[in-house]
C-alpha atoms as a PDB file:
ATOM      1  CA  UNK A   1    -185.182-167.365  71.658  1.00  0.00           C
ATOM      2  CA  UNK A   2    -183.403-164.043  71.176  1.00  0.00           C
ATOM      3  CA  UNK A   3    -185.262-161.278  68.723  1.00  0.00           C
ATOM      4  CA  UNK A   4    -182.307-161.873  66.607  1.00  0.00           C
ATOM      5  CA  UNK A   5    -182.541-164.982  66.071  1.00  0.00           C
ATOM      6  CA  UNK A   6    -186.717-165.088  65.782  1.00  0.00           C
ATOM      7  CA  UNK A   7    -185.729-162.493  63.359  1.00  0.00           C
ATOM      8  CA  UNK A   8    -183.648-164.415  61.454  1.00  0.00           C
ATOM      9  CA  UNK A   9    -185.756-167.798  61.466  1.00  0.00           C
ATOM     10  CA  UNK A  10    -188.787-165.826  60.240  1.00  0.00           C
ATOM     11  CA  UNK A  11    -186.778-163.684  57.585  1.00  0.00           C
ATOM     12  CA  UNK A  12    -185.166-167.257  56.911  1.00  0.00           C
ATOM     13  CA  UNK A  13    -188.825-169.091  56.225  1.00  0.00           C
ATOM     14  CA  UNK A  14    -190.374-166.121  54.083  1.00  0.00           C
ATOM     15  CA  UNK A  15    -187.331-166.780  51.615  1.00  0.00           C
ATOM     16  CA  UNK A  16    -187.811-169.761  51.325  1.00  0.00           C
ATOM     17  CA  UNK A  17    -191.256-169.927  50.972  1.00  0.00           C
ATOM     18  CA  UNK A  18    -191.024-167.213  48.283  1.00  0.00           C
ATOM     19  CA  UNK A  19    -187.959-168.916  46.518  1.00  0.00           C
ATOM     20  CA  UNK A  20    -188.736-172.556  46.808  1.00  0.00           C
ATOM     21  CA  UNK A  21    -192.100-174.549  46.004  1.00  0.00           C
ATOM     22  CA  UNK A  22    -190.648-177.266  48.222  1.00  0.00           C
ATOM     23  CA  UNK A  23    -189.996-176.115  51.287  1.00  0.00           C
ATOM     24  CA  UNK A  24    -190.346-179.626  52.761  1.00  0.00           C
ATOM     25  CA  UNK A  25    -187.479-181.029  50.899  1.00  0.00           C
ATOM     26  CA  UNK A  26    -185.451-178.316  51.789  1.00  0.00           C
ATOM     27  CA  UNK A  27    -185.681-178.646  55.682  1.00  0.00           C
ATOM     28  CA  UNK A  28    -185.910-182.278  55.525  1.00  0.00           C
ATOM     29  CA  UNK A  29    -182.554-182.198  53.745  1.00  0.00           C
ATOM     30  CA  UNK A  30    -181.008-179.866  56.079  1.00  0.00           C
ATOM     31  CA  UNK A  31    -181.675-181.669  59.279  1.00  0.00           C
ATOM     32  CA  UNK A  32    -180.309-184.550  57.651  1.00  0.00           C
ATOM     33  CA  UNK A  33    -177.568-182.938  56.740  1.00  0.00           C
ATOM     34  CA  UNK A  34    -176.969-181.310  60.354  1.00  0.00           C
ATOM     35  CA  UNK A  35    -177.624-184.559  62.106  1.00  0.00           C
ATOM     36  CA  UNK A  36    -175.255-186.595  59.695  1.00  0.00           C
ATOM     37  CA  UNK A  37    -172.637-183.539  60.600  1.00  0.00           C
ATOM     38  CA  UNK A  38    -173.131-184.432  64.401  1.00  0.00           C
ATOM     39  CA  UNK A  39    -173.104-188.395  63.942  1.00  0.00           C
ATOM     40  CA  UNK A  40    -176.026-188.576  65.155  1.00  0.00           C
ATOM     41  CA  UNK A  41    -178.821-191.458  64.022  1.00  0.00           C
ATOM     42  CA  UNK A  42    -182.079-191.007  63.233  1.00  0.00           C
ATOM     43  CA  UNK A  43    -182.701-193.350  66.816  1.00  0.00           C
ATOM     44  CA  UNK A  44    -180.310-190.746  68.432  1.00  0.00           C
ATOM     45  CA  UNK A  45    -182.866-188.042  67.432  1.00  0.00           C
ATOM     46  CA  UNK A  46    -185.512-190.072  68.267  1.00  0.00           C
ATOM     47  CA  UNK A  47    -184.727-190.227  71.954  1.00  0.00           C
ATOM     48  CA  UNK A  48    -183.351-186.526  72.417  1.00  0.00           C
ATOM     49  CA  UNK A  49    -186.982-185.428  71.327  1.00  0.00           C
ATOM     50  CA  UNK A  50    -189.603-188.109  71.560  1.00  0.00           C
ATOM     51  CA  UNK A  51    -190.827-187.886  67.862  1.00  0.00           C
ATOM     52  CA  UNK A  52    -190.539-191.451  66.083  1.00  0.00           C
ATOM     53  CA  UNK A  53    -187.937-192.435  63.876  1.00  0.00           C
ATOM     54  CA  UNK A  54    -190.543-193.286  61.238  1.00  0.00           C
ATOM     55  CA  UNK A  55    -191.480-189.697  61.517  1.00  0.00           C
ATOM     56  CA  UNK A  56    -187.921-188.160  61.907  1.00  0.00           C
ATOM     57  CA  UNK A  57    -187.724-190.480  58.646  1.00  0.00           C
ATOM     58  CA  UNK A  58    -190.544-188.949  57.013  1.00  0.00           C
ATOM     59  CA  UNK A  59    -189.345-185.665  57.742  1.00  0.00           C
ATOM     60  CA  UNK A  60    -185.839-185.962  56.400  1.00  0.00           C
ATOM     61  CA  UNK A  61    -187.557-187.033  52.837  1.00  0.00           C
ATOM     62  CA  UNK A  62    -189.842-184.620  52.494  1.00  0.00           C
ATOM     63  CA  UNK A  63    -192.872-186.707  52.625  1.00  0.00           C
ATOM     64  CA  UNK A  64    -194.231-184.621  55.949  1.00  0.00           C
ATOM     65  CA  UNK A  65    -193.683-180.724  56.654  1.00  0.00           C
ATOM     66  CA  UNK A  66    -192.956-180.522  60.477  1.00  0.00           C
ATOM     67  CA  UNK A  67    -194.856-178.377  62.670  1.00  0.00           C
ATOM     68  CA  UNK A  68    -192.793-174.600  63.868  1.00  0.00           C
ATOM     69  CA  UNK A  69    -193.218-176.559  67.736  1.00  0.00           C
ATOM     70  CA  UNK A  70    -191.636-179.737  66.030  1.00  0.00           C
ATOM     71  CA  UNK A  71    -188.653-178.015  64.358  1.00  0.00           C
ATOM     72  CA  UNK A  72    -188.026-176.449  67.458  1.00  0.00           C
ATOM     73  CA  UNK A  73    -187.870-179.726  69.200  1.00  0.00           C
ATOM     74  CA  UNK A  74    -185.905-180.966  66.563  1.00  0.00           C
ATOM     75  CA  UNK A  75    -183.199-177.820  66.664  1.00  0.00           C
ATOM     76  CA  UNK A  76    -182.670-178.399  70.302  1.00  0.00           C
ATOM     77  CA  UNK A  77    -181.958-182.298  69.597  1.00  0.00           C
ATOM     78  CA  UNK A  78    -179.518-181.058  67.235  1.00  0.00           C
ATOM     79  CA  UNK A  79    -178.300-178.326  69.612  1.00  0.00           C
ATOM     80  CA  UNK A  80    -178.303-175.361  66.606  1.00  0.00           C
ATOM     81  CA  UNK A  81    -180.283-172.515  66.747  1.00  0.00           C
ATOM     82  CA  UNK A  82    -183.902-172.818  64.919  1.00  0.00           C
ATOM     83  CA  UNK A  83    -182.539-170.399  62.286  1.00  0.00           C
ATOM     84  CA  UNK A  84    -180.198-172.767  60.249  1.00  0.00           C
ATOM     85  CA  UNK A  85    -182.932-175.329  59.768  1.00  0.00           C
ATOM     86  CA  UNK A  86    -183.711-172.810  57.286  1.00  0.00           C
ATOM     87  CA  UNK A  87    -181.092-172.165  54.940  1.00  0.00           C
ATOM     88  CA  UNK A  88    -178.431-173.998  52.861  1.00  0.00           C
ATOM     89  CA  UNK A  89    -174.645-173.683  53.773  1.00  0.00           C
ATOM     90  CA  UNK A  90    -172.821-172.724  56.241  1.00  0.00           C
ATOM     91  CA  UNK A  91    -173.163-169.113  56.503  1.00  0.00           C
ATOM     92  CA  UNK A  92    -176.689-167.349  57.427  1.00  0.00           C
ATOM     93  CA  UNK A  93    -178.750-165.778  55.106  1.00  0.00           C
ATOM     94  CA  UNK A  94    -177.972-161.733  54.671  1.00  0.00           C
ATOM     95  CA  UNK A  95    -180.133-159.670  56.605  1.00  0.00           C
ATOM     96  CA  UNK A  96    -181.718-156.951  54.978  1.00  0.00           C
ATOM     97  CA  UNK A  97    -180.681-153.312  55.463  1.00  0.00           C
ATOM     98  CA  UNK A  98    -183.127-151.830  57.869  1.00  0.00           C
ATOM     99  CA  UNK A  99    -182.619-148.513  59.047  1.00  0.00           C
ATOM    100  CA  UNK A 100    -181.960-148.119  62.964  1.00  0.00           C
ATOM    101  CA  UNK A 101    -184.279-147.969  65.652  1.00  0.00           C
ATOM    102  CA  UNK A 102    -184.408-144.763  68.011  1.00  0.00           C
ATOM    103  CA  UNK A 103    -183.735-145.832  71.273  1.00  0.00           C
ATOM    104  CA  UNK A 104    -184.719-144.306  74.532  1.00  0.00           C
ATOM    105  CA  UNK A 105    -182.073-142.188  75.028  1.00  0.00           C
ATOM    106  CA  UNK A 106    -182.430-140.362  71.380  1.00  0.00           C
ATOM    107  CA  UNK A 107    -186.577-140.298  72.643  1.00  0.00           C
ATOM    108  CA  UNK A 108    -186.241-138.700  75.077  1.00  0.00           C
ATOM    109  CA  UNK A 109    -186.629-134.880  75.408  1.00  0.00           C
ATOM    110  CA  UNK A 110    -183.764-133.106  76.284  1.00  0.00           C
ATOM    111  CA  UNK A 111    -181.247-135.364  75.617  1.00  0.00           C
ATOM    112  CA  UNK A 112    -179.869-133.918  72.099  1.00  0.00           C
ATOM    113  CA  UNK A 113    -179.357-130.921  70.426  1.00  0.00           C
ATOM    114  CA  UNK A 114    -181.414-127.740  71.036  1.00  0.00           C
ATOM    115  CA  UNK A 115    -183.993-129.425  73.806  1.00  0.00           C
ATOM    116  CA  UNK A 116    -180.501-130.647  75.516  1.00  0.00           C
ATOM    117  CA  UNK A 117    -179.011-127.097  75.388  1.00  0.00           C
ATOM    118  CA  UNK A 118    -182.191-125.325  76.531  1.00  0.00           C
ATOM    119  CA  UNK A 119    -182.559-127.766  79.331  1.00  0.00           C
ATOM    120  CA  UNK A 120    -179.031-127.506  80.657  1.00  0.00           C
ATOM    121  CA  UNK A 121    -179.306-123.927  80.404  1.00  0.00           C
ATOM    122  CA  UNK A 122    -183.006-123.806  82.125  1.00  0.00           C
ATOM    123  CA  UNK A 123    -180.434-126.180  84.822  1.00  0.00           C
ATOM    124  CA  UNK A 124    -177.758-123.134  85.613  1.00  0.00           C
ATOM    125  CA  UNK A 125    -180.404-120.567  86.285  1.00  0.00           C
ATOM    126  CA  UNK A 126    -182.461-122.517  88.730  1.00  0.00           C
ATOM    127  CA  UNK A 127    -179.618-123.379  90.682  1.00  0.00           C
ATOM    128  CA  UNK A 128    -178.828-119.745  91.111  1.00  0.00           C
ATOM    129  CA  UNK A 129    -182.679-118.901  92.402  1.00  0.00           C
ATOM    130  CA  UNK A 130    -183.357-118.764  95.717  1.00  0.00           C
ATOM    131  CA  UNK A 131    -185.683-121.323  97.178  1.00  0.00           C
ATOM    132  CA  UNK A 132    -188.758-118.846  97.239  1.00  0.00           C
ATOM    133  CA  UNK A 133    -188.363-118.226  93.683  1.00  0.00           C
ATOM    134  CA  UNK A 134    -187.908-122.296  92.726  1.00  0.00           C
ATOM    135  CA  UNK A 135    -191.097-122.383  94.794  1.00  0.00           C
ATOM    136  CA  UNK A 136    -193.025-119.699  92.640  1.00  0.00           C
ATOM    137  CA  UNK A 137    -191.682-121.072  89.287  1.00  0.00           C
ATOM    138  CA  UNK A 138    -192.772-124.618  90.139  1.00  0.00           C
ATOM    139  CA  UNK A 139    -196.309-123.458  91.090  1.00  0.00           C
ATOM    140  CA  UNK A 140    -196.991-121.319  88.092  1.00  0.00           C
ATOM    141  CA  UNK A 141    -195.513-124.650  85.923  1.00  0.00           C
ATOM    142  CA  UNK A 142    -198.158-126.737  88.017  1.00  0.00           C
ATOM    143  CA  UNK A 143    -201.118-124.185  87.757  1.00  0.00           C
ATOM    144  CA  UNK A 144    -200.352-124.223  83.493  1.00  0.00           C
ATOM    145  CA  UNK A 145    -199.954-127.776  83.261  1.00  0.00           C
ATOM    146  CA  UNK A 146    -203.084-128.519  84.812  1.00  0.00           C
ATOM    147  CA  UNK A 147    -205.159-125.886  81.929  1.00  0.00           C
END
C-alpha cells in the first residue's frame, strides 16, 4: 500500500467515524455497491477471499463491522484500492491542505542560499591551493572538529 493511499484510507475512516454514528452501514453499503458495479455475487466474493457468504452477507447489512485485515481482503476481491471502501461517490474525499515537507535536498547544508554561496566559494579557493596548503587546512579542520 502506497503512503498515499494509507493516507487517504486513514484520513477516509477518521471522517467517517467523526461524521457518521454508523460506520457499519456505510461500508457495508459501499461494498455492495462496488461489487454490484463489478457484477460480481456475493458467492463470487466468497471465493476470491475465503470469507463466507453469510458473512459477506452480514457485512453488506451492517449487522457486523469487518476487521481493517478483512476489508483489505475484501478490496483486493473487488480489485479497488482500500481507500474507496470508505467514502460515498465516485470521487475521493478532499485531502486537507498540509503544508510541504522539506526534502533532503532543501536539508541539506549547502545546498541553498547563503550556505550554497559560501560553499561554492570555499570550492574556487581550494582548487587554487597547492596540495601542501589543502593538506594544512584539512588538518587544522580535523584537529577543531575533534575539540
Amino acid at each position: 500500500m502506497h503512503r498515499t493511499e494509507r493516507f487517504r484510507t486513514i484520513f477516509s475512516v477518521a471522517f467517517l467515524l467523526t461524521a457518521s454514528n454508523n460506520i457499519s452501514m456505510i461500508i457495508g453499503d459501499r461494498l455492495r455497491a462496488l461489487r454490484e458495479e463489478k457484477k460480481l455475487s456475493q458467492g463470487d466474493i466468497e471465493k476470491r477471499t475465503g470469507l463466507l457468504r453469510c458473512y459477506i452477507s452480514r457485512v453488506e447489512n451492517g449487522h457486523t463491522v469487518p476487521a481493517i485485515e478483512t476489508l483489505e481482503k475484501l478490496a483486493r476481491a473487488l480489485e479497488c484500492p482500500l481507500y474507496q471502501l470508505f467514502y460515498d461517490g465516485e470521487e475521493p474525499p478532499q485531502l486537507p491542505n498540509l503544508p510541504k515537507r522539506k526534502t533532503s535536498d532543501d536539508i541539506a547544508w549547502g545546498s541553498v542560499g547563503k550556505e550554497a554561496r559560501f560553499l561554492n566559494k570555499l570550492r574556487r579557493l581550494l582548487s587554487k591551493a597547492d596540495e601542501g596548503d589543502r593538506k594544512l587546512i584539512l588538518y587544522m579542520a580535523q584537529k577543531m572538529a575533534n575539540r
